[in-house]
Protein backbone atom coordinates (compact mmCIF):
# COMPACT_ATOMS: atom_id res chain seq x y z
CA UNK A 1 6.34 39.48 10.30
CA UNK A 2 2.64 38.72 9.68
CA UNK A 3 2.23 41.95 7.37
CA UNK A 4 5.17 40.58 5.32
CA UNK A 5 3.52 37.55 4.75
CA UNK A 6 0.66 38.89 3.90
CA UNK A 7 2.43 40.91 1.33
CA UNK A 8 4.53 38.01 -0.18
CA UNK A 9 0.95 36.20 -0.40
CA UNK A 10 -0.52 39.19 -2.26
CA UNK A 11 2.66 39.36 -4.33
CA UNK A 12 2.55 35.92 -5.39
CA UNK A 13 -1.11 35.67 -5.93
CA UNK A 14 -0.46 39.30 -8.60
CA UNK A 15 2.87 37.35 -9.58
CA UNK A 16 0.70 34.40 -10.49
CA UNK A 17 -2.59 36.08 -11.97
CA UNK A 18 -0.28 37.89 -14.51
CA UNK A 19 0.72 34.48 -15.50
CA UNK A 20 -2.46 32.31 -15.86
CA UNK A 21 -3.77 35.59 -17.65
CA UNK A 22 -1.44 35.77 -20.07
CA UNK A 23 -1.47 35.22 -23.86
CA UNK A 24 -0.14 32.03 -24.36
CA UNK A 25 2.72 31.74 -26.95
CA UNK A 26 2.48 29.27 -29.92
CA UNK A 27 2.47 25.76 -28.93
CA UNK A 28 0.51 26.25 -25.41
CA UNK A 29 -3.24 25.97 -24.23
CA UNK A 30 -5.04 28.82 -21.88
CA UNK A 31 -5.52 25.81 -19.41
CA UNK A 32 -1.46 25.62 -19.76
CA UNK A 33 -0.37 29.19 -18.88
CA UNK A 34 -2.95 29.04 -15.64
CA UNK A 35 -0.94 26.11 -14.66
CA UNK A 36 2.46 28.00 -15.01
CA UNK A 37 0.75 30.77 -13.02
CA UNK A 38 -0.78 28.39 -10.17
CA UNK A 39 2.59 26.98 -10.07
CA UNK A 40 4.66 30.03 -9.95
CA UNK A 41 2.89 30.97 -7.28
CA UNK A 42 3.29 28.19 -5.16
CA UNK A 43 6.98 28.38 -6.06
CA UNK A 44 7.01 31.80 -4.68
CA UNK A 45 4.65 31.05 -1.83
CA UNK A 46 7.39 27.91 -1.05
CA UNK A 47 10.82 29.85 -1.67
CA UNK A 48 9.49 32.40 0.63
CA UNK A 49 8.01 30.50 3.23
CA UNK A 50 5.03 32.27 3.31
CA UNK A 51 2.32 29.36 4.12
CA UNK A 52 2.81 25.43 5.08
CA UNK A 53 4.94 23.63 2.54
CA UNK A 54 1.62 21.42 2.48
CA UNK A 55 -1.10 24.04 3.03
CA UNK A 56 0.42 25.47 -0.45
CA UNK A 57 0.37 22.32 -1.91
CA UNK A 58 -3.58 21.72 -1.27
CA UNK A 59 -4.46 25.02 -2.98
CA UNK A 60 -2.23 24.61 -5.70
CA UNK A 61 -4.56 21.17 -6.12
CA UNK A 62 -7.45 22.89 -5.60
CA UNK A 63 -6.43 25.73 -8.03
CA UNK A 64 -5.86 22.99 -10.61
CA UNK A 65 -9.27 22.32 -10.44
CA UNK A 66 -11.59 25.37 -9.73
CA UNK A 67 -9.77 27.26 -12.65
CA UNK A 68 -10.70 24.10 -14.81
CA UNK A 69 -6.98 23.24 -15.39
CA UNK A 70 -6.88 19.43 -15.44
CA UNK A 71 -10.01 17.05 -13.94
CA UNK A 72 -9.92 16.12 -10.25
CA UNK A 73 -8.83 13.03 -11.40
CA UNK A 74 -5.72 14.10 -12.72
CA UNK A 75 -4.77 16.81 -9.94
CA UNK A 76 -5.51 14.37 -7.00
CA UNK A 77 -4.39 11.41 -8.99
CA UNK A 78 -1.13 11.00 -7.42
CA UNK A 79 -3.08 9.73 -4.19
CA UNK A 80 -3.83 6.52 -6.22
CA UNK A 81 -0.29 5.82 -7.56
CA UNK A 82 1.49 2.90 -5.48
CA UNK A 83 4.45 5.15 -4.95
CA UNK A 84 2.43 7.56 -2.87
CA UNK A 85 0.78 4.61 -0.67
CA UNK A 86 4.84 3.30 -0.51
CA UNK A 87 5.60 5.67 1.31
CA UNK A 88 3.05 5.67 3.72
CA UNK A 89 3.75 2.21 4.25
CA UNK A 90 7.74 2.94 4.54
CA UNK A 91 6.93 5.73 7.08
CA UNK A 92 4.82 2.92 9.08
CA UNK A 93 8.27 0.93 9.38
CA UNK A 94 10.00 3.81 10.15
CA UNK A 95 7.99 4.62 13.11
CA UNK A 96 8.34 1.08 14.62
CA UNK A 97 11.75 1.13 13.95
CA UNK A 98 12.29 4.26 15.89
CA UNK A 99 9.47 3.16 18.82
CA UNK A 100 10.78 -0.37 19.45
CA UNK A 101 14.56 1.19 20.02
CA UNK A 102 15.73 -1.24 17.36
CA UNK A 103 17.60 2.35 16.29
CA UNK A 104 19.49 3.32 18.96
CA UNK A 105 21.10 -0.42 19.88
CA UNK A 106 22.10 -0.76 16.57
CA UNK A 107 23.82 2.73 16.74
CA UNK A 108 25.62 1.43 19.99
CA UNK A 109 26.85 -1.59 18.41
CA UNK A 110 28.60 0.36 15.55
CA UNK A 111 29.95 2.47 17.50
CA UNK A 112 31.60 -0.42 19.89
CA UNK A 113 32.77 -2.23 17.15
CA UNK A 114 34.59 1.13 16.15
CA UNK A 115 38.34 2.49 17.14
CA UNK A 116 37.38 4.70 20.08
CA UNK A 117 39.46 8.05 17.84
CA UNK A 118 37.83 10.60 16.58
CA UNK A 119 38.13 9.42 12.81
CA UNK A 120 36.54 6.42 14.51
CA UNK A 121 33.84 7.79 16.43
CA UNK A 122 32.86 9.98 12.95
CA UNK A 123 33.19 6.72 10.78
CA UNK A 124 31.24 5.17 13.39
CA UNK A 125 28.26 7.43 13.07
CA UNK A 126 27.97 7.37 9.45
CA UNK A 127 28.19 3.64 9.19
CA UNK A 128 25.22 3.44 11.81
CA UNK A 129 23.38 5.34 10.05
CA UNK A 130 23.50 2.88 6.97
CA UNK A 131 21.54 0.41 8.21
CA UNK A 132 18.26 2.62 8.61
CA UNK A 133 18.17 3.54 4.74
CA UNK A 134 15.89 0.91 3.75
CA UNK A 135 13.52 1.44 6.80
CA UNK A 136 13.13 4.74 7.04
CA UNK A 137 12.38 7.29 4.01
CA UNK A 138 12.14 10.44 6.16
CA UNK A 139 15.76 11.88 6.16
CA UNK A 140 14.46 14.56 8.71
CA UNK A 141 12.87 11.98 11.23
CA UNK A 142 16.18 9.74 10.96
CA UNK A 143 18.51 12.51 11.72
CA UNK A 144 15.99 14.00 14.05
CA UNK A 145 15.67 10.82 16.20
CA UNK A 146 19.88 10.67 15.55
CA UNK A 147 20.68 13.73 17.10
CA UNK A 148 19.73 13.41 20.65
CA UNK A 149 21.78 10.24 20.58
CA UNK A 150 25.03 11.96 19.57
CA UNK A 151 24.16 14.76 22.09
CA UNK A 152 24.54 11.71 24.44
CA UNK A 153 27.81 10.99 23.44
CA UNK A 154 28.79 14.37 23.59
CA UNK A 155 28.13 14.56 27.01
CA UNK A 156 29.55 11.60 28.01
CA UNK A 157 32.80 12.35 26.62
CA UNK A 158 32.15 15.95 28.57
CA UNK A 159 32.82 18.03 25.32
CA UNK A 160 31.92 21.10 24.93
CA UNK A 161 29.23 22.83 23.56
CA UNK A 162 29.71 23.86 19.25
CA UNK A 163 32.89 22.60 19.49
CA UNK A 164 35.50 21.05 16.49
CA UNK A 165 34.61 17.45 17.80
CA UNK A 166 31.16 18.12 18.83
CA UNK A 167 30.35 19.54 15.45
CA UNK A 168 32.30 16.43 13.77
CA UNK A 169 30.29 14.30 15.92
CA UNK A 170 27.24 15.58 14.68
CA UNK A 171 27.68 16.04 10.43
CA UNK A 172 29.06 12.33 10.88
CA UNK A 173 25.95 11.56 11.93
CA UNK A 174 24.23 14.37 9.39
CA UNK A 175 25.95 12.19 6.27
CA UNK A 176 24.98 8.81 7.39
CA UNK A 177 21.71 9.18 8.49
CA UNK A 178 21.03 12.15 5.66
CA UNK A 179 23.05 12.44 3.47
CA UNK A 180 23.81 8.48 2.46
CA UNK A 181 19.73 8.24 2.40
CA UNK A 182 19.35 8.27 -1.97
CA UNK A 183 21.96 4.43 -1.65
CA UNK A 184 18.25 3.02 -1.15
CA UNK A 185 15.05 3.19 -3.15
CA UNK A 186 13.06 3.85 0.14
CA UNK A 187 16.08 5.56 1.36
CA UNK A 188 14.24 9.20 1.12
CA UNK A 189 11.40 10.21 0.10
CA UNK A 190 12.65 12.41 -2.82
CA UNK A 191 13.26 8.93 -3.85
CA UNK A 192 10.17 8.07 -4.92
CA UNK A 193 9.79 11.81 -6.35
CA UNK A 194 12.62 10.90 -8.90
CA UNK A 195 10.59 7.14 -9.36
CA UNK A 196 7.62 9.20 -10.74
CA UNK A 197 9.40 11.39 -12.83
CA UNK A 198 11.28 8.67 -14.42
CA UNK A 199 9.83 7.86 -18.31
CA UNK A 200 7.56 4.32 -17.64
CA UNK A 201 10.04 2.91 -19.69
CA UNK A 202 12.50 3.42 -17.14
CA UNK A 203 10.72 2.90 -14.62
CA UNK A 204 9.56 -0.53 -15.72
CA UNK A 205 13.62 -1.78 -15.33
CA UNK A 206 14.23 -0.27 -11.91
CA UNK A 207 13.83 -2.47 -8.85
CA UNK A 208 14.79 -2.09 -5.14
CA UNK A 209 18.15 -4.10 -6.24
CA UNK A 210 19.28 -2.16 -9.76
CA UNK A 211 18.52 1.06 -7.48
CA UNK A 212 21.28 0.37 -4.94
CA UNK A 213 24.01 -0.89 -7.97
CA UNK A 214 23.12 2.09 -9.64
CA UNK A 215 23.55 4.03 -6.86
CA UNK A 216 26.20 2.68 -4.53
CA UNK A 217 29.95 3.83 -6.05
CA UNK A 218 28.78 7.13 -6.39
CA UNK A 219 27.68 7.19 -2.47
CA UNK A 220 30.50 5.43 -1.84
CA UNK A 221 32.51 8.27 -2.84
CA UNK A 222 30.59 10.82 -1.29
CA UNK A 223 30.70 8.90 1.58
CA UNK A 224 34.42 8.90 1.97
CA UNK A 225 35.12 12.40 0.74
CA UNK A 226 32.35 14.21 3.53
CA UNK A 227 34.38 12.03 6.02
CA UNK A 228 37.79 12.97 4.93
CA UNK A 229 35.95 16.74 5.06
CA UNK A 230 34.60 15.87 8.41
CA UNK A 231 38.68 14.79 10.22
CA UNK A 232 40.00 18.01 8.00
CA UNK A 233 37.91 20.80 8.65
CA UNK A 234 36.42 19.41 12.72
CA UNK A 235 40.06 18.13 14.17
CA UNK A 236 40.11 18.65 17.56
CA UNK A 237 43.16 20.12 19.16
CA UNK A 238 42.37 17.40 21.79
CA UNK A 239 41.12 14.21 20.83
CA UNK A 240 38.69 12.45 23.49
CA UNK A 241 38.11 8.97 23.14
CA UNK A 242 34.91 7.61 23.38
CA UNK A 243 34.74 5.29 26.25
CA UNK A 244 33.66 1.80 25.91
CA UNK A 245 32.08 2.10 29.27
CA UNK A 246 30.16 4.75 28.40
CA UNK A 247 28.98 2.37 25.47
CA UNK A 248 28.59 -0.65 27.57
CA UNK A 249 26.40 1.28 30.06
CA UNK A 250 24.15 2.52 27.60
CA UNK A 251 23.69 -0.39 26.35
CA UNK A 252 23.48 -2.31 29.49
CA UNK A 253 20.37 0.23 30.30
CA UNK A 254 18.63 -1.21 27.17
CA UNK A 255 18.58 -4.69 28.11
CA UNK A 256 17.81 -7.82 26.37
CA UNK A 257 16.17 -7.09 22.73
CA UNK A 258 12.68 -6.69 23.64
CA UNK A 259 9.35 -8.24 21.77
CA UNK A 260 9.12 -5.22 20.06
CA UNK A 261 12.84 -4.80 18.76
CA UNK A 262 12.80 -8.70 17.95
CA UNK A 263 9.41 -8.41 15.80
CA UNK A 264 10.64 -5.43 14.09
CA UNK A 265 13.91 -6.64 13.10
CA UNK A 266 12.86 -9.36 11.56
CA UNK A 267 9.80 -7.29 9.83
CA UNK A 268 12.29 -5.45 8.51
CA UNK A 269 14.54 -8.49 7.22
CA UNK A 270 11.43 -10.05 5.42
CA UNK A 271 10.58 -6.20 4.30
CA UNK A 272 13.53 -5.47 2.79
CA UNK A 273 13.95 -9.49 1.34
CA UNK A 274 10.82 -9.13 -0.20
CA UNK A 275 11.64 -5.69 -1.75
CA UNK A 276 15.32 -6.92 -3.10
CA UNK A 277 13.32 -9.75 -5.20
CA UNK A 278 10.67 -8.06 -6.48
CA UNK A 279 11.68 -9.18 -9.90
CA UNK A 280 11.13 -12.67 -8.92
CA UNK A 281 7.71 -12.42 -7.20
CA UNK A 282 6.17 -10.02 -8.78
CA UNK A 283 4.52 -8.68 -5.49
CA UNK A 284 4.76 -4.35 -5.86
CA UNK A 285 6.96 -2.75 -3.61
CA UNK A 286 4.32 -0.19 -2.04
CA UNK A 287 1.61 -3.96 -1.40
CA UNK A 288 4.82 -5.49 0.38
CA UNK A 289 5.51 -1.90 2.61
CA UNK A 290 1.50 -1.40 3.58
CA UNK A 291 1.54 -5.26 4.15
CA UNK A 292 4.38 -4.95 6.92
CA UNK A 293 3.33 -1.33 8.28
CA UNK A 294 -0.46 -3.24 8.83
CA UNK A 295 1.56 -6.09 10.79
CA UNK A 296 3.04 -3.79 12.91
CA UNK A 297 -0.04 -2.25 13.72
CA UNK A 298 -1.98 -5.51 14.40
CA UNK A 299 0.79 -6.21 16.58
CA UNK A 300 0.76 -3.24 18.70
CA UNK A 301 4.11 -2.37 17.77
CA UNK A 302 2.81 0.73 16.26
CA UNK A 303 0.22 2.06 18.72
CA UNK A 304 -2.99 4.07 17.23
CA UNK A 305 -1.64 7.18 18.27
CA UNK A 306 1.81 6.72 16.84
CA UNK A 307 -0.16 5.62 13.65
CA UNK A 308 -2.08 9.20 14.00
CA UNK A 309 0.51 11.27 15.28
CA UNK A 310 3.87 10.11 14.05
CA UNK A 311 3.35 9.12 10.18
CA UNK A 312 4.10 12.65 8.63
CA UNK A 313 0.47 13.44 7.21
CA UNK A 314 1.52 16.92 6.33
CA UNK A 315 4.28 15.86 4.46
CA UNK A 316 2.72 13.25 2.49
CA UNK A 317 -0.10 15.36 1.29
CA UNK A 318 3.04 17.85 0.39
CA UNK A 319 4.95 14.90 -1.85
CA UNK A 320 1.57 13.60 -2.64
CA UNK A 321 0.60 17.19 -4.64
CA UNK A 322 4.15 18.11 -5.67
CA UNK A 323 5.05 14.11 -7.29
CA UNK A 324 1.68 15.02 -9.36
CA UNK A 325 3.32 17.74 -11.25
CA UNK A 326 4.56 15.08 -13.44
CA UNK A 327 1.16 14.29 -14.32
CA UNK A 328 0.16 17.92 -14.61
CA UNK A 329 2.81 19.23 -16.77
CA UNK A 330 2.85 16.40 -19.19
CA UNK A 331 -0.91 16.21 -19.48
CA UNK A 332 -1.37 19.99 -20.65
CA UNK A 333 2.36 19.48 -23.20
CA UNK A 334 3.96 21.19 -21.14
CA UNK A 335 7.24 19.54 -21.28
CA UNK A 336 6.93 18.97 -24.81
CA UNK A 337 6.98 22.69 -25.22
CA UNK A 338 9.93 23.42 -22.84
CA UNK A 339 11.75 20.31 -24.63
CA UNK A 340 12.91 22.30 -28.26
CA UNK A 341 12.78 24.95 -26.20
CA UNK A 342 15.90 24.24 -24.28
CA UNK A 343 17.52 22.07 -26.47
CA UNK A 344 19.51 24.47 -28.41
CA UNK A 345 21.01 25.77 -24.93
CA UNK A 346 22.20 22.16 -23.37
CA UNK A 347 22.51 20.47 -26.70
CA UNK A 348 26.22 21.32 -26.91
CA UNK A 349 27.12 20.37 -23.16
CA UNK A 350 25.28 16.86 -23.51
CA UNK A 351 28.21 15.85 -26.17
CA UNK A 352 30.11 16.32 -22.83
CA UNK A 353 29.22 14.80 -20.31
CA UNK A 354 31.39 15.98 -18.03
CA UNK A 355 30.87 19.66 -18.70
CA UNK A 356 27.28 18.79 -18.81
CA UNK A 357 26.76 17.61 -15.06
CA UNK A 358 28.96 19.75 -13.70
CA UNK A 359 26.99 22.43 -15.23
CA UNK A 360 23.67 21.25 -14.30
CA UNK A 361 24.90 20.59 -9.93
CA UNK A 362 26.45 24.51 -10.12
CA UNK A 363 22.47 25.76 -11.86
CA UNK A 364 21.17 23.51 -9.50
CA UNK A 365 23.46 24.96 -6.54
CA UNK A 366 22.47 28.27 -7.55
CA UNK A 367 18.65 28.23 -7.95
CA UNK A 368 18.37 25.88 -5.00
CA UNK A 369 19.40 29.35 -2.92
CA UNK A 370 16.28 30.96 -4.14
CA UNK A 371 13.81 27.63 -3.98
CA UNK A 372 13.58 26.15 -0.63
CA UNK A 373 11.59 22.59 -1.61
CA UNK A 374 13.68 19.82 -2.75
CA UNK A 375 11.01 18.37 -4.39
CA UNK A 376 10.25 21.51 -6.36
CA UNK A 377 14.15 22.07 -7.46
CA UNK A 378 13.47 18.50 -8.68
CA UNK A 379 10.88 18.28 -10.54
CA UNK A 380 11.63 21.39 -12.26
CA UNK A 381 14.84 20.24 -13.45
CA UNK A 382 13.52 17.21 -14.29
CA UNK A 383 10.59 18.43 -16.15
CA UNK A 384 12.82 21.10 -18.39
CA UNK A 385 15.50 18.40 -19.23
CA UNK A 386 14.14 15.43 -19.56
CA UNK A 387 13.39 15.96 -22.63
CA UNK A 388 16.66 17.43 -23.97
CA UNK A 389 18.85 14.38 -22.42
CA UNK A 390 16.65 11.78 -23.92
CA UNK A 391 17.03 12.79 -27.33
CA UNK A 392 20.88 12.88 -26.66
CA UNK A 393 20.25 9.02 -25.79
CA UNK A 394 21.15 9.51 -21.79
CA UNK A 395 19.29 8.46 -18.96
CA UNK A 396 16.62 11.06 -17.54
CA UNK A 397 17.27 9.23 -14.28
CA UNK A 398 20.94 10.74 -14.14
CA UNK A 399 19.56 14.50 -14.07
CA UNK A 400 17.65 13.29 -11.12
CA UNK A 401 20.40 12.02 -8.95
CA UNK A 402 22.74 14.59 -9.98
CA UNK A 403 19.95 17.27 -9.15
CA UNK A 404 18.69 15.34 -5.78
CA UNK A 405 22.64 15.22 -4.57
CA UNK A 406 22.95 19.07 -5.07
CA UNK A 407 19.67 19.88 -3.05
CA UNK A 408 19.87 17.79 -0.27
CA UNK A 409 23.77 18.93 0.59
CA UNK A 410 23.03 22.93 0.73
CA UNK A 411 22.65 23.52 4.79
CA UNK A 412 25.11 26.79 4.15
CA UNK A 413 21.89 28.40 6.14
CA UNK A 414 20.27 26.22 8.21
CA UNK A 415 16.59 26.88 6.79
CA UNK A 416 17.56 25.73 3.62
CA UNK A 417 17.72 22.31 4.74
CA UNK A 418 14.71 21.29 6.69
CA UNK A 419 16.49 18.07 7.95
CA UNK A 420 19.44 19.87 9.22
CA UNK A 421 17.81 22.86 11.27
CA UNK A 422 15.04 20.20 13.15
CA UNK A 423 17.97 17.61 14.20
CA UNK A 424 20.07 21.05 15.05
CA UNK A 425 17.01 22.19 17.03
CA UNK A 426 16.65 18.63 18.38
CA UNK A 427 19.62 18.75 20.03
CA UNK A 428 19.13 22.04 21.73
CA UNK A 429 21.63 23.37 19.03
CA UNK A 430 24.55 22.11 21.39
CA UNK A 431 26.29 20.39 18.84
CA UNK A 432 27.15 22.13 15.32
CA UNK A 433 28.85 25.51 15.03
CA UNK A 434 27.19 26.62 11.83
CA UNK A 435 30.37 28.12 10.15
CA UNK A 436 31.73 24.78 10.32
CA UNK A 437 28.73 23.20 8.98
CA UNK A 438 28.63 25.86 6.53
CA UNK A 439 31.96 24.42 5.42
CA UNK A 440 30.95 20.87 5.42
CA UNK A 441 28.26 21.57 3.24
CA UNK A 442 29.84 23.04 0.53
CA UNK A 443 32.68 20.17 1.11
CA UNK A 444 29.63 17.92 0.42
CA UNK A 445 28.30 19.69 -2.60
CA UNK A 446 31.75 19.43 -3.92
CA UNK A 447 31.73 15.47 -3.03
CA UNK A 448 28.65 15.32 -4.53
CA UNK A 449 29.98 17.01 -7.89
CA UNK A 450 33.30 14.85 -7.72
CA UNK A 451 31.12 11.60 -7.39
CA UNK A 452 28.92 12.08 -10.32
CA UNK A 453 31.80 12.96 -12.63
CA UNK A 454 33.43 9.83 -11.27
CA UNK A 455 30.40 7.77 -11.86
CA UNK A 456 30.04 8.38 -15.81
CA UNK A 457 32.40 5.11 -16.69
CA UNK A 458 29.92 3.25 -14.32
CA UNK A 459 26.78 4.74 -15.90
CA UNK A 460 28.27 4.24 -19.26
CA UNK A 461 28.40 0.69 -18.14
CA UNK A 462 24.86 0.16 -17.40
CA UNK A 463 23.91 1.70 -20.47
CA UNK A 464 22.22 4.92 -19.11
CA UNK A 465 24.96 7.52 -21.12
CA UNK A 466 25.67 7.03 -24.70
CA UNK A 467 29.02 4.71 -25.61
């Protein structure tokens, strides 16, 4: 395994040399076709899993600079954009959320409040996992944290082991916790990827509010249709019900909210308050996050070695690199170069919408099989097109969801989706049979295709496709 890596490296490194060295065409700098090259080869050095999402993501940084492809400034710059400092302020929340408990009661309660059936127990999960999508932008720790909950259940109800209701059990939870996650602006954290992609001039009308309109009928249908998919394709033959003393126990062993669940609740109720009128205030979104994640530090509801240990370092240098290809790209022309480029291919599908996104989720679908980052499928999509929409007067911003719905629904192999093998693992990999997840994943990608179609009247409305 270790000499295969090794290979791939060399591979990619040859792969990427033959790149940077390369004449570049009319239109492009030297400094630009070293950047294609550095990038290719962290594409290839991603796709094949050959180093650390994030140890590829420092060298391609470095690379950037030692080959004197854009100043430090500009290939670290993403480390002094708001959005970056967001979401370590978002992840701060999330950790006190999950530490305090507040999580798991709230779960409970759903699920109480619920018909005790199996379409109820599945509705049940995704509804509790609404809740969370303003506090926590880390899909993985939210269905990571979910799973050994629903494992619970499982056992309580003395199913067994990868079975029909197990497995529904679990992608219920997989869609609300996951798959609901872009509803909310700090919802994911490919979220704030699509943010810095956007045009400023888009970006300078989105706030925490307009997100979740924009947003909400198209998750709205997805959310239905993976549940529908969920009671078709994970019917038991024998429906158990899930007892409300089971739930009142569980419960009952909590207690009493605690200081902890108390001060983080209503953190989060100012947090998210304060993010929903940011067009009133004026105060930025990422100031108002850092603000609360600092209070729940100063009042030990995030310890110093949750702060350390539990924020996602790794993963924020990862988005922190990978967001700055938007600075990169555009700074060398770039995407002014791919722009006419591409145009004459998508020019004809943009005069139909409908044929046009369609299009894009199945490319999307497809090349997402071959490139295992999210964020990279992203950006790259975003990068090529953006361009070729926005002369055809349509939002930039609906490539983005349509491309960020695709990605983050393939689990048809479980190491595509990074989010659905660590919950998996987390539960001891008791609870999904993986040809039935298989199935609900494409059911989802489907969904997700079905939504945005639906959605074009809506986006129509709020002026982001042509009338």
């Amino acid at each position: 395994m270790k000499n295969l890596r090794l290979i791939g490296l060399l591979a990619a490194t040859i792969l990427g040399a033959a790149v940077a060295l390369w004449p570049p065409p009319s239109g492009l700098s030297p400094a630009a076709m070293r950047a294609v090259g550095i990038l290719l080869w962290a594409i290839v050095c991603w796709a094949g899993n050959l180093l650390d999402d994030y140890v590829v993501s420092i060298f391609m940084g470095l690379a950037w600079v030692v080959f004197h492809v854009v100043p430090f400034e500009v290939a670290f710059g993403f480390f002094a954009n708001s959005s970056w400092w967001m979401m370590v302020g978002a992840l701060g929340i999330g950790v006190a959320v999950i530490e305090s408990g507040l999580l798991r009661r709230v779960s409970l309660l759903v699920l109480r409040a619920l018909p005790p059936t199996f379409a109820g127990q599945t509705a049940g999960l995704i509804f509790a996992g609404v809740p969370f999508g303003p506090a926590l932008p880390t899909v993985t720790g939210k269905t990571t944290l979910a799973a050994p909950f629903v494992l619970g259940i499982a056992e309580g109800m003395d199913l067994e082991d990868r079975s029909a209701h197990s497995t529904g059990l679990f992608m219920a939870m997989f869609v609300g916790f996951g798959v609901l996650g872009p509803l909310f602006m700090t919802g994911t954290v490919t979220n704030f990827l699509v943010l810095s992609l956007l045009p400023a001039s888009v970006r300078a009308d989105i706030t925490w509010v307009s997100w979740f309109v924009t947003y909400l009928p198209t998750m709205l249908i997805i959310g239905v249709l993976s549940w529908l998919a969920i009671l078709w394709i994970c019917r038991p033959e024998r429906v158990t019900p899930l007892s409300r003393d089971y739930l009142n126990r569980e419960l009952a062993a909590l207690g009493p909210m605690s200081r902890k669940e108390r001060l983080t609740l209503w953190t989060l109720a100012v947090t998210v308050l304060l993010w929903m009128t940011g067009q009133w205030h004026g105060i930025d979104l990422a100031v108002i996050a850092l603000a609360s994640a600092a209070f729940l530090v100063s009042t030990g509801i995030i310890s110093r070695a949750s702060f350390q240990s539990k924020l996602s370092w790794t993963g924020l240098i990862f988005v922190g690199f990978t967001l700055n290809l938007a600075v990169v790209l555009p700074y060398l022309g770039i995407d002014k170069w791919l722009g006419p480029r591409v145009l004459p291919v998508f020019t004809p599908l943009v005069s139909h919408p409908a044929l046009f996104y369609v299009t894009l989720m199945l490319v999307v679908f497809v090349v997402r099989q071959f490139l295992v980052s999210d964020f990279a499928m992203v950006t790259i999509m975003m990068l090529i097109l953006k361009p070729v929409v926005t002369a055809a007067g349509i939002s930039p911003w609906t490539v983005a969801i349509a491309t960020h719905l695709v990605v983050q629904s393939i689990w048809i192999l479980p190491f595509q989706n990074d989010a659905f093998l660590v919950s998996h693992q987390a539960a001891f990999n008791r609870l999904a049979d993986q040809r039935r997840a298989a199935l609900l994943s494409v059911a989802v990608i489907v969904s997700s295709i079905i939504a945005v179609v639906a959605s074009l009247p809506w986006w129509r409305f709020l002026g982001m496709l042509p009338r």
